[in-house]
Protein backbone atom coordinates (compact mmCIF):
# COMPACT_ATOMS: atom_id res chain seq x y z
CA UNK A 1 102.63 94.82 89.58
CA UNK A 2 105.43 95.24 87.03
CA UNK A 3 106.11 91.12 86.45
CA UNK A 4 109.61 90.83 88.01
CA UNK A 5 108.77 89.38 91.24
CA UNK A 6 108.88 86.52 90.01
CA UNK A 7 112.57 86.73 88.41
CA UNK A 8 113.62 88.56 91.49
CA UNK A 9 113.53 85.38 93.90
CA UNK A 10 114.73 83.21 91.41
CA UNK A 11 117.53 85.29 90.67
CA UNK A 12 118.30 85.58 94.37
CA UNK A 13 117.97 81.54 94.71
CA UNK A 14 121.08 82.08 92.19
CA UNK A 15 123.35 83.83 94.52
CA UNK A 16 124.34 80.96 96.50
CA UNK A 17 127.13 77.72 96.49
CA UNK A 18 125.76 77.08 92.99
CA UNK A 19 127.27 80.66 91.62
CA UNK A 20 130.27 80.01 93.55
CA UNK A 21 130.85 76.57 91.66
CA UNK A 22 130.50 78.60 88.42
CA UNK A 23 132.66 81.09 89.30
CA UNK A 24 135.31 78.65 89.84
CA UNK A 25 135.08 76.42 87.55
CA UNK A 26 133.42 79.26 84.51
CA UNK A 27 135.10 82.66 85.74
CA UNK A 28 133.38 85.93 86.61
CA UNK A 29 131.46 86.73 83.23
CA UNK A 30 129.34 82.74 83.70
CA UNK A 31 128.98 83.42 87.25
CA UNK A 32 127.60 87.02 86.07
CA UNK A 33 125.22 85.62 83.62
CA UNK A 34 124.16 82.45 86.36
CA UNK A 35 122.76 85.23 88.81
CA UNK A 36 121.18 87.62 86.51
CA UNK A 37 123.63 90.20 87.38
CA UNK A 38 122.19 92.88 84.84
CA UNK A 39 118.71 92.71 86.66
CA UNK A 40 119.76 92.74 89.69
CA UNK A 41 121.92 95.46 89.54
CA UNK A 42 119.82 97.32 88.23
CA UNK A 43 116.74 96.95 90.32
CA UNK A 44 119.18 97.44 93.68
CA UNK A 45 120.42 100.40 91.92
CA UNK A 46 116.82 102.15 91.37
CA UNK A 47 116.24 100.92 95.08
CA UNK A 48 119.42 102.77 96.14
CA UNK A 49 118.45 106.12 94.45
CA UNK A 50 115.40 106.08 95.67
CA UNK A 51 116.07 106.05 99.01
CA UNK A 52 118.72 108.65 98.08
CA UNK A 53 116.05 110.75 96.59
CA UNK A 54 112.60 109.97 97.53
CA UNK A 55 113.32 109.02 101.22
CA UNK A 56 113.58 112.58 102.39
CA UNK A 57 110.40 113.45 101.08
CA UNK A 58 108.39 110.35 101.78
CA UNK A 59 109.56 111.55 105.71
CA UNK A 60 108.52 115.20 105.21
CA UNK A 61 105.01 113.72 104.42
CA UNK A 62 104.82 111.24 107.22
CA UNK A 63 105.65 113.74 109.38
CA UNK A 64 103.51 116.32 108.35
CA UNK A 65 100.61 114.87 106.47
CA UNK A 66 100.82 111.03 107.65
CA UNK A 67 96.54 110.78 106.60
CA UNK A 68 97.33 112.08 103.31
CA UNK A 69 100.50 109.61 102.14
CA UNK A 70 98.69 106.57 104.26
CA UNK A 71 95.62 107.07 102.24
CA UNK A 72 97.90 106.69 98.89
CA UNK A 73 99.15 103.62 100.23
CA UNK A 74 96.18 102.59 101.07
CA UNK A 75 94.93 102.51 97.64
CA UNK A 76 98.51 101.39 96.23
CA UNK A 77 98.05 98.05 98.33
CA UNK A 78 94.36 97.76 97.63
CA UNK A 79 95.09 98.23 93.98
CA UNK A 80 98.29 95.62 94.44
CA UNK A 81 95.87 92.95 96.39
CA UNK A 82 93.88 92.62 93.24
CA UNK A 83 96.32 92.61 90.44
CA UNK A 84 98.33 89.90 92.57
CA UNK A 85 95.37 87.37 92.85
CA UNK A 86 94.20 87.81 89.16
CA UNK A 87 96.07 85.93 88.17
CA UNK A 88 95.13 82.78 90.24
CA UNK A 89 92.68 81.66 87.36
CA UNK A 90 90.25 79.20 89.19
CA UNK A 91 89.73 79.32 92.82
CA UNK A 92 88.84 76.27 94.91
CA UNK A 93 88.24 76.02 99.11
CA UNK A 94 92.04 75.48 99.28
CA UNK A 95 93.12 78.54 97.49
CA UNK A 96 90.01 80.50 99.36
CA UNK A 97 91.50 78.78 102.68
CA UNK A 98 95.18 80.02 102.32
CA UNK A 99 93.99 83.10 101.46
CA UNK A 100 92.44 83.87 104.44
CA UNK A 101 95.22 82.11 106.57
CA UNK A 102 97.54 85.00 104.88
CA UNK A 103 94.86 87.83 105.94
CA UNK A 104 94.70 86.85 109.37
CA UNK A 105 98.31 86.26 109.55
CA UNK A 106 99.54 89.41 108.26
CA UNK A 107 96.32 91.13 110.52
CA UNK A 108 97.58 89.47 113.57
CA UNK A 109 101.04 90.86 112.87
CA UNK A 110 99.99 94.41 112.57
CA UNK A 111 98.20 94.56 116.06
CA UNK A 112 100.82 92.75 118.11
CA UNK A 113 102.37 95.32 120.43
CA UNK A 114 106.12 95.67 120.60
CA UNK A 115 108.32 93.75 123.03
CA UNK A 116 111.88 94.78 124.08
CA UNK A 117 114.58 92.36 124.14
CA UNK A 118 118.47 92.40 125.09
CA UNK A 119 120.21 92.92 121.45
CA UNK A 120 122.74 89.98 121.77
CA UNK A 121 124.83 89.03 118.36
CA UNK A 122 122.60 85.93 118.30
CA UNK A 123 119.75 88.19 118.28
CA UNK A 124 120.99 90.70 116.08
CA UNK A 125 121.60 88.29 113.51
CA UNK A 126 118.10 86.55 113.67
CA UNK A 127 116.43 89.92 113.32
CA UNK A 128 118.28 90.32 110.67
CA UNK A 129 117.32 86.86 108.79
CA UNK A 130 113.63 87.75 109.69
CA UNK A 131 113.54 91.33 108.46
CA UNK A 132 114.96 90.84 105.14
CA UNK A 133 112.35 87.93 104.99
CA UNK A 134 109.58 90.02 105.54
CA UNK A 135 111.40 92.87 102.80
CA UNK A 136 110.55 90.42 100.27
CA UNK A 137 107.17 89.28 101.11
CA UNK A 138 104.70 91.53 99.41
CA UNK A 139 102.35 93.54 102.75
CA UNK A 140 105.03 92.69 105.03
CA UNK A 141 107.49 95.36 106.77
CA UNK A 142 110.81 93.93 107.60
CA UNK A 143 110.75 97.69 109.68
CA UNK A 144 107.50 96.95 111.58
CA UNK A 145 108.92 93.42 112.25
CA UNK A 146 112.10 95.08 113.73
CA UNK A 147 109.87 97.18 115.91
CA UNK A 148 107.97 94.28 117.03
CA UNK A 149 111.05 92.31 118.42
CA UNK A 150 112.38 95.73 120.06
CA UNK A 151 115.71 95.62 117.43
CA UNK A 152 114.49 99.18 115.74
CA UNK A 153 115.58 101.32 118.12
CA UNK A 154 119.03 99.49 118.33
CA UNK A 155 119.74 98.81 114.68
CA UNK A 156 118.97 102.59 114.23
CA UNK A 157 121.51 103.50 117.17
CA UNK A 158 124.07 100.83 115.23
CA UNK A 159 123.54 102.36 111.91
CA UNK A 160 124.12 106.27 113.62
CA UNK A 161 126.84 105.42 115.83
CA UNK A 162 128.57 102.98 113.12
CA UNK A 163 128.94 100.08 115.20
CA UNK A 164 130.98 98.18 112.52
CA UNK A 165 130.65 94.77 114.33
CA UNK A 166 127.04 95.04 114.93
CA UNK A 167 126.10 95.51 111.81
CA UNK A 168 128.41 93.60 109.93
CA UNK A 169 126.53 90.71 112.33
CA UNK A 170 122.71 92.20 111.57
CA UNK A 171 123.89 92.21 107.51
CA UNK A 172 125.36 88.55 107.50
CA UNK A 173 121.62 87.72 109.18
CA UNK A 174 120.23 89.47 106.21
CA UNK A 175 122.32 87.76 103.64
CA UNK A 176 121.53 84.10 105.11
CA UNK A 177 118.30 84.60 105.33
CA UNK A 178 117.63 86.32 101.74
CA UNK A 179 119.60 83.30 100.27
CA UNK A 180 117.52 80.58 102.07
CA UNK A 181 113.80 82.13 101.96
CA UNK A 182 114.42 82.77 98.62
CA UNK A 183 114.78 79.29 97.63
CA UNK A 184 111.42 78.41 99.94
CA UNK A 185 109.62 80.65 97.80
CA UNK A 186 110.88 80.03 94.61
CA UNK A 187 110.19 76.76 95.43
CA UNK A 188 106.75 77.49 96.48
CA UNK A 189 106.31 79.12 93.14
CA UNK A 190 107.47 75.74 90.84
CA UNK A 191 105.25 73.73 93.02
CA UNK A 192 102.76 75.91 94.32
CA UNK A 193 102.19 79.02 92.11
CA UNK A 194 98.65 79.46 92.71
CA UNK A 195 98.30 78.74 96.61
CA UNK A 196 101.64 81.26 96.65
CA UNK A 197 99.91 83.87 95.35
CA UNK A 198 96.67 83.55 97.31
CA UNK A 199 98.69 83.52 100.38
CA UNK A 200 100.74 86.79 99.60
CA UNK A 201 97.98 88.42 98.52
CA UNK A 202 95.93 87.39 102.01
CA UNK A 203 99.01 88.89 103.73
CA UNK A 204 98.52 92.00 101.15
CA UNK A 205 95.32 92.59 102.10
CA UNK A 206 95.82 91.72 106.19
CA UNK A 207 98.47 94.57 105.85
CA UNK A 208 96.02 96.92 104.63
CA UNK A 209 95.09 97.03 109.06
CA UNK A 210 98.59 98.78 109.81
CA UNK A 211 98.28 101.48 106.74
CA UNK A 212 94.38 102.47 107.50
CA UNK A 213 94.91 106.43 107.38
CA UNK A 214 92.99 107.60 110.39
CA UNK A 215 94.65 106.04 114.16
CA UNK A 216 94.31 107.37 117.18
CA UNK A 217 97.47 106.90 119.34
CA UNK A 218 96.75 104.78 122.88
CA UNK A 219 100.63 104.48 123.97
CA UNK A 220 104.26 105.72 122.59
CA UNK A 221 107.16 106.51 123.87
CA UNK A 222 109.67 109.40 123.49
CA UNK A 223 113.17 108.62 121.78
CA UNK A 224 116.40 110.00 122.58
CA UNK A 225 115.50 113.03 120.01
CA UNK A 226 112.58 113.93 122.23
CA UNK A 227 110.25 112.54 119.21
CA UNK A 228 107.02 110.84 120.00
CA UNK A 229 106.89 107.00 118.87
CA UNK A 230 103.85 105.71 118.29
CA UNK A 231 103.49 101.79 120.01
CA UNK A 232 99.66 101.18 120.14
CA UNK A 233 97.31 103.07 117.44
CA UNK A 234 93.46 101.88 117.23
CA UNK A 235 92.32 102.53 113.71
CA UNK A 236 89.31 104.74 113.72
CA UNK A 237 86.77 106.76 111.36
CA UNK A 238 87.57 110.01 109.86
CA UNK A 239 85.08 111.51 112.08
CA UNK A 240 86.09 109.73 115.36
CA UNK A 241 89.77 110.94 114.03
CA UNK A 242 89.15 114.89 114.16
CA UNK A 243 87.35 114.55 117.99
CA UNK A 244 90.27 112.34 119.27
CA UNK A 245 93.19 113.64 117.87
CA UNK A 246 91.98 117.53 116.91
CA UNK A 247 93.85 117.07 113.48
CA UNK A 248 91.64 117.38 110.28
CA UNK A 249 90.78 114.45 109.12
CA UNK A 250 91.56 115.34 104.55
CA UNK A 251 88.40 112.97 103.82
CA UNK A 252 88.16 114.27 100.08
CA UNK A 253 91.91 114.87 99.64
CA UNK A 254 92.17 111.34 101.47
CA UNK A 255 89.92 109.60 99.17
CA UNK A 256 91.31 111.12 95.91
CA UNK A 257 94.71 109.46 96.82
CA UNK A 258 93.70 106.31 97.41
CA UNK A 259 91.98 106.66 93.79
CA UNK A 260 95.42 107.97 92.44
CA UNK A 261 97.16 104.85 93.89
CA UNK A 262 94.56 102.24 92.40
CA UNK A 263 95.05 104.14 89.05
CA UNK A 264 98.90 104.06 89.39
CA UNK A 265 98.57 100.09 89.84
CA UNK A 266 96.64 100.14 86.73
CA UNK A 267 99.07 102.01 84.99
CA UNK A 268 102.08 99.77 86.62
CA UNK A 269 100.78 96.44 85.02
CA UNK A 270 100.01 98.19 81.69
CA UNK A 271 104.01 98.89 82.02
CA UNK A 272 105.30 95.58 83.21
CA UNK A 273 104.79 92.84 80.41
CA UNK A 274 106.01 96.21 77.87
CA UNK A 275 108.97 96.85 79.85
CA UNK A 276 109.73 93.26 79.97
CA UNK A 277 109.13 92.47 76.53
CA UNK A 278 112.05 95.44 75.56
């Protein structure tokens, strides 16, 4: 939505034997300048006061609202779906193709139930590689993935208890595998640009299946807080939602944040190319 995504992978493609050949051989001001150091500074900056800042709040809401803030990200994503595949100018069969390969990928995804599986360093550091994959894929949560391959739970435990060597293993995964994908898809993007953005934008608009405001909740399970964790959910209608679950179901409210989030895209890409251009 803002232009940078772009810049952001092939800044990351940077960060790899090539900037350690600069800083070598150019010192620590090249080596700076070789990885976009400004940009990415400060994008992980903003990214690391907002989950300073907004985090607490964004939980308040799924805790206590969860129809209200889905139904904003409902219409955020919707919103996002469209500006990413305007910009494919012509479409063909292939484009159409790969982007319903992405839909039914990232669809699939959101209904596979969770498995459990013995966190072994091996294992730690492959989730790892695959959830900061999925962090950079637009629709895709590297958290949902995490949940899927029954590492969540641990890597929350890990992060509590400060298991040093755990994490320094599940971070290394996440380093190796942000440095390689992000070559594959800047790659993709020299190459590919148009049957790129058809496919993240089919895995946009598969995602929209896990953020669908109204579920009903067939099985979860009870973590060591005595919270309920929701495994299965079925999505249903807003009307289906109040007999099932007894919970209003906000259909107004609902709908006018969805609108909000579509007009926030809008306002987003109006912002990008100016906030580029200074």
């Amino acid at each position: 939505m803002t232009g940078i995504y772009e810049e952001l992978i092939g800044s990351l493609k940077q960060c790899g034997p090539s900037a350690l050949k600069v800083l070598f051989s150019q010192g620590i001001a090249a080596t700076w300048q070789h990885i976009n150091g400004n940009f990415l500074l400060t994008l992980f900056t903003g990214i690391v006061l907002s989950i300073l800042t907004i985090s607490r709040v964004v939980l308040f809401l799924l805790a206590e609202y969860p129809v209200l803030l889905w139904s904003f990200f409902f219409g955020l994503i919707l919103a996002a779906v469209w500006s990413l595949i305007r910009h494919i100018p012509k479409w063909d069969i292939g484009l159409v193709l790969t982007f319903s390969i992405g839909t039914l990928a990232a669809f699939y995804i959101t209904t596979i139930s969770p498995t459990t599986i013995e966190s072994t360093p091996f294992i730690v550091f492959i989730s790892g590689m695959i959830a900061i994959c999925a962090m950079i894929l637009p629709g895709i949560s590297g958290s949902f993935l995490l949940l899927l391959l029954g590492m969540y739970a641990p890597m929350l435990s890990a992060v509590k208890d400060f298991q040093v060597v755990t994490l320094g293993i599940f971070a290394l995964g996440c380093v190796t595998g942000l440095l390689s994908f992000s070559h594959v898809l800047s790659w993709m993007f020299k190459h590919y640009k148009t049957l790129t953005l058809a496919l993240l934008g089919g895995f946009m608009l598969g995602s929209l299946n896990k953020v669908w405001p109204w579920k009903h909740t067939i099985e979860s399970v009870i973590d060591r807080h005595g919270k309920e964790i929701p495994l299965v959910q079925d999505n249903v209608l807003p009307q289906q939602f109040e007999i099932l679950t007894s919970q209003p179901a906000y259909l107004l409210p609902s709908i006018g944040l969805a609108i909000l989030g579509l007009l926030m895209v809008g306002l987003l890409e109006n912002m990008g190319p100016k906030a580029k251009q200074t």
